[in-house]
N, C-alpha and C. Protein backbone atom coordinates (compact mmCIF):
# COMPACT_ATOMS: atom_id res chain seq x y z
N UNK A 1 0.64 25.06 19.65
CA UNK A 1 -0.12 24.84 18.42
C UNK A 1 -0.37 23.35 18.19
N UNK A 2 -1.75 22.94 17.62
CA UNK A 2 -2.08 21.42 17.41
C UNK A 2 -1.59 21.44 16.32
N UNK A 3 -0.97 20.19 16.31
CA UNK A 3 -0.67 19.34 14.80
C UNK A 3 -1.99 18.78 13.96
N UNK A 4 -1.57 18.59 12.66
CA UNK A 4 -2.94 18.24 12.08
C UNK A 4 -2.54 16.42 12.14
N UNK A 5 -3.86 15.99 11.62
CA UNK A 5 -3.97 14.59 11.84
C UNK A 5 -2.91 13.73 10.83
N UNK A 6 -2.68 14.49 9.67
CA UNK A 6 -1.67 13.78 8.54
C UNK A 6 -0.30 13.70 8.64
N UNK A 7 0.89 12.83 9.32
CA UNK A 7 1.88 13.56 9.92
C UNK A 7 2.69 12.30 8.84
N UNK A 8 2.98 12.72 7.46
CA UNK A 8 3.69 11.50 6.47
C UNK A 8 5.02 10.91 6.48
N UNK A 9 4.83 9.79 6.69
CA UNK A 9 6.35 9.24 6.84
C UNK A 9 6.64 8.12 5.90
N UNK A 10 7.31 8.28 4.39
CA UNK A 10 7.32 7.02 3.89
C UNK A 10 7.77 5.61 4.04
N UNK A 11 8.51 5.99 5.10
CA UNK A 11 8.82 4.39 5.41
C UNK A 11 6.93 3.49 6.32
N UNK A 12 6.64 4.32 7.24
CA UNK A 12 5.19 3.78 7.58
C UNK A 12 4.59 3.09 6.51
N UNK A 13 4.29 4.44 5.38
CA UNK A 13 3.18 3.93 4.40
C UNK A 13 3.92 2.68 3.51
N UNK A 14 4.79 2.74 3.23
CA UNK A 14 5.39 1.68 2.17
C UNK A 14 5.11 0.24 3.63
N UNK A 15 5.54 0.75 4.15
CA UNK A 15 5.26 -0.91 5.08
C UNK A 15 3.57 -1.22 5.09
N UNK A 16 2.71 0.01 5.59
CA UNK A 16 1.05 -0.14 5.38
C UNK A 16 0.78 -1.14 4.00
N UNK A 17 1.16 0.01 2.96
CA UNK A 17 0.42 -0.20 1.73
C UNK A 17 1.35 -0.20 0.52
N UNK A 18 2.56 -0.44 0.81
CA UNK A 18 3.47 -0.69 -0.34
C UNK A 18 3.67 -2.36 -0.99
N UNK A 19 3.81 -2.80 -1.64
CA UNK A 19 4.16 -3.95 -2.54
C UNK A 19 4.24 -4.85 -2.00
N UNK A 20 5.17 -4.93 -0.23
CA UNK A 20 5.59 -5.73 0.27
C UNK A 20 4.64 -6.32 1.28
N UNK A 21 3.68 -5.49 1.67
CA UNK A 21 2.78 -5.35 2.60
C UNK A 21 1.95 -6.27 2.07
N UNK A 22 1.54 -6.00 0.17
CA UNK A 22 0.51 -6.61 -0.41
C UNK A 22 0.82 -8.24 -0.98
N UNK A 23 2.09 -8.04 -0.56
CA UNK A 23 2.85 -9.73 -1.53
C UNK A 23 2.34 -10.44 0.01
N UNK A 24 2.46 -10.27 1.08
CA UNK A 24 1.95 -10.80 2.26
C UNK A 24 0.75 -11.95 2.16
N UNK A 25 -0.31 -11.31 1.62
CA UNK A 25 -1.29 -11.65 1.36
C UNK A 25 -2.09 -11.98 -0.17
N UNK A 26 -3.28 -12.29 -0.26
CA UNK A 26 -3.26 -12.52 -1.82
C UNK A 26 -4.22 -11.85 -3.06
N UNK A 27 -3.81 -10.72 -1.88
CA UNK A 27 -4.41 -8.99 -3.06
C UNK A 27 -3.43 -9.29 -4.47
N UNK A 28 -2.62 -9.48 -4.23
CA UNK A 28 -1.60 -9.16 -5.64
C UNK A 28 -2.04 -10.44 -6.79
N UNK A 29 -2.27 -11.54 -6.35
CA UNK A 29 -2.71 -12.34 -7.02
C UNK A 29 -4.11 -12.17 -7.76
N UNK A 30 -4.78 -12.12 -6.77
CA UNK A 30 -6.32 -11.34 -7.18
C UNK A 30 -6.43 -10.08 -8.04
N UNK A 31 -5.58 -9.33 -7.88
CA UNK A 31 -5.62 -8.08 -8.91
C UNK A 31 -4.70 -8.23 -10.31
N UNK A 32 -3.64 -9.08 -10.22
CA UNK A 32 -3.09 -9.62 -11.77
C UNK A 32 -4.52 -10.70 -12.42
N UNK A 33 -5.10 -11.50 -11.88
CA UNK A 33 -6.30 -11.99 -12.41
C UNK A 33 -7.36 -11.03 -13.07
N UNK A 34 -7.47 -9.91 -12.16
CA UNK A 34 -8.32 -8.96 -12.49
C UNK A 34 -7.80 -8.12 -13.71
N UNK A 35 -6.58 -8.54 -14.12
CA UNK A 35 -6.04 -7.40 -15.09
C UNK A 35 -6.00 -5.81 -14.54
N UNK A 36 -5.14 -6.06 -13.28
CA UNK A 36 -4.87 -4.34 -13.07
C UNK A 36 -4.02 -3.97 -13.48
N UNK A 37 -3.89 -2.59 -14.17
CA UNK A 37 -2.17 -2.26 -14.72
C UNK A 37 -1.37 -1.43 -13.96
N UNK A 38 -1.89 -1.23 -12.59
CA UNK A 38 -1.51 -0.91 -11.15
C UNK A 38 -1.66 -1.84 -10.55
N UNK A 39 -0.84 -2.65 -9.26
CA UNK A 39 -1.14 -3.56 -9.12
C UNK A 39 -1.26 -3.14 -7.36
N UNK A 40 -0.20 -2.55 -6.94
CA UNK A 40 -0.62 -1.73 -5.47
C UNK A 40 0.28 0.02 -6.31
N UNK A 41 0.11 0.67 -4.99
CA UNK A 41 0.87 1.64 -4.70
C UNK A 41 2.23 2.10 -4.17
């Protein structure tokens, strides 16, 4: 049987697209300017 394409692992995504991923770079800065009240995921 094929696996489907979505196979979730939270440690991956938190490294992708978690907080730490985004403090890297200067999304987080840019979106407190922007007034987000989410700032990542």
């Amino acid at each position: 049987m094929k696996i489907g394409t979505y196979q979730p692992n939270k440690r991956k995504r938190a490294k992708k697209h978690g907080f730490f991923a985004r403090k890297e770079t200067n999304i987080l800065k840019r979106r407190r300017k922007k007034g987000r009240k989410e700032l990542c995921k």
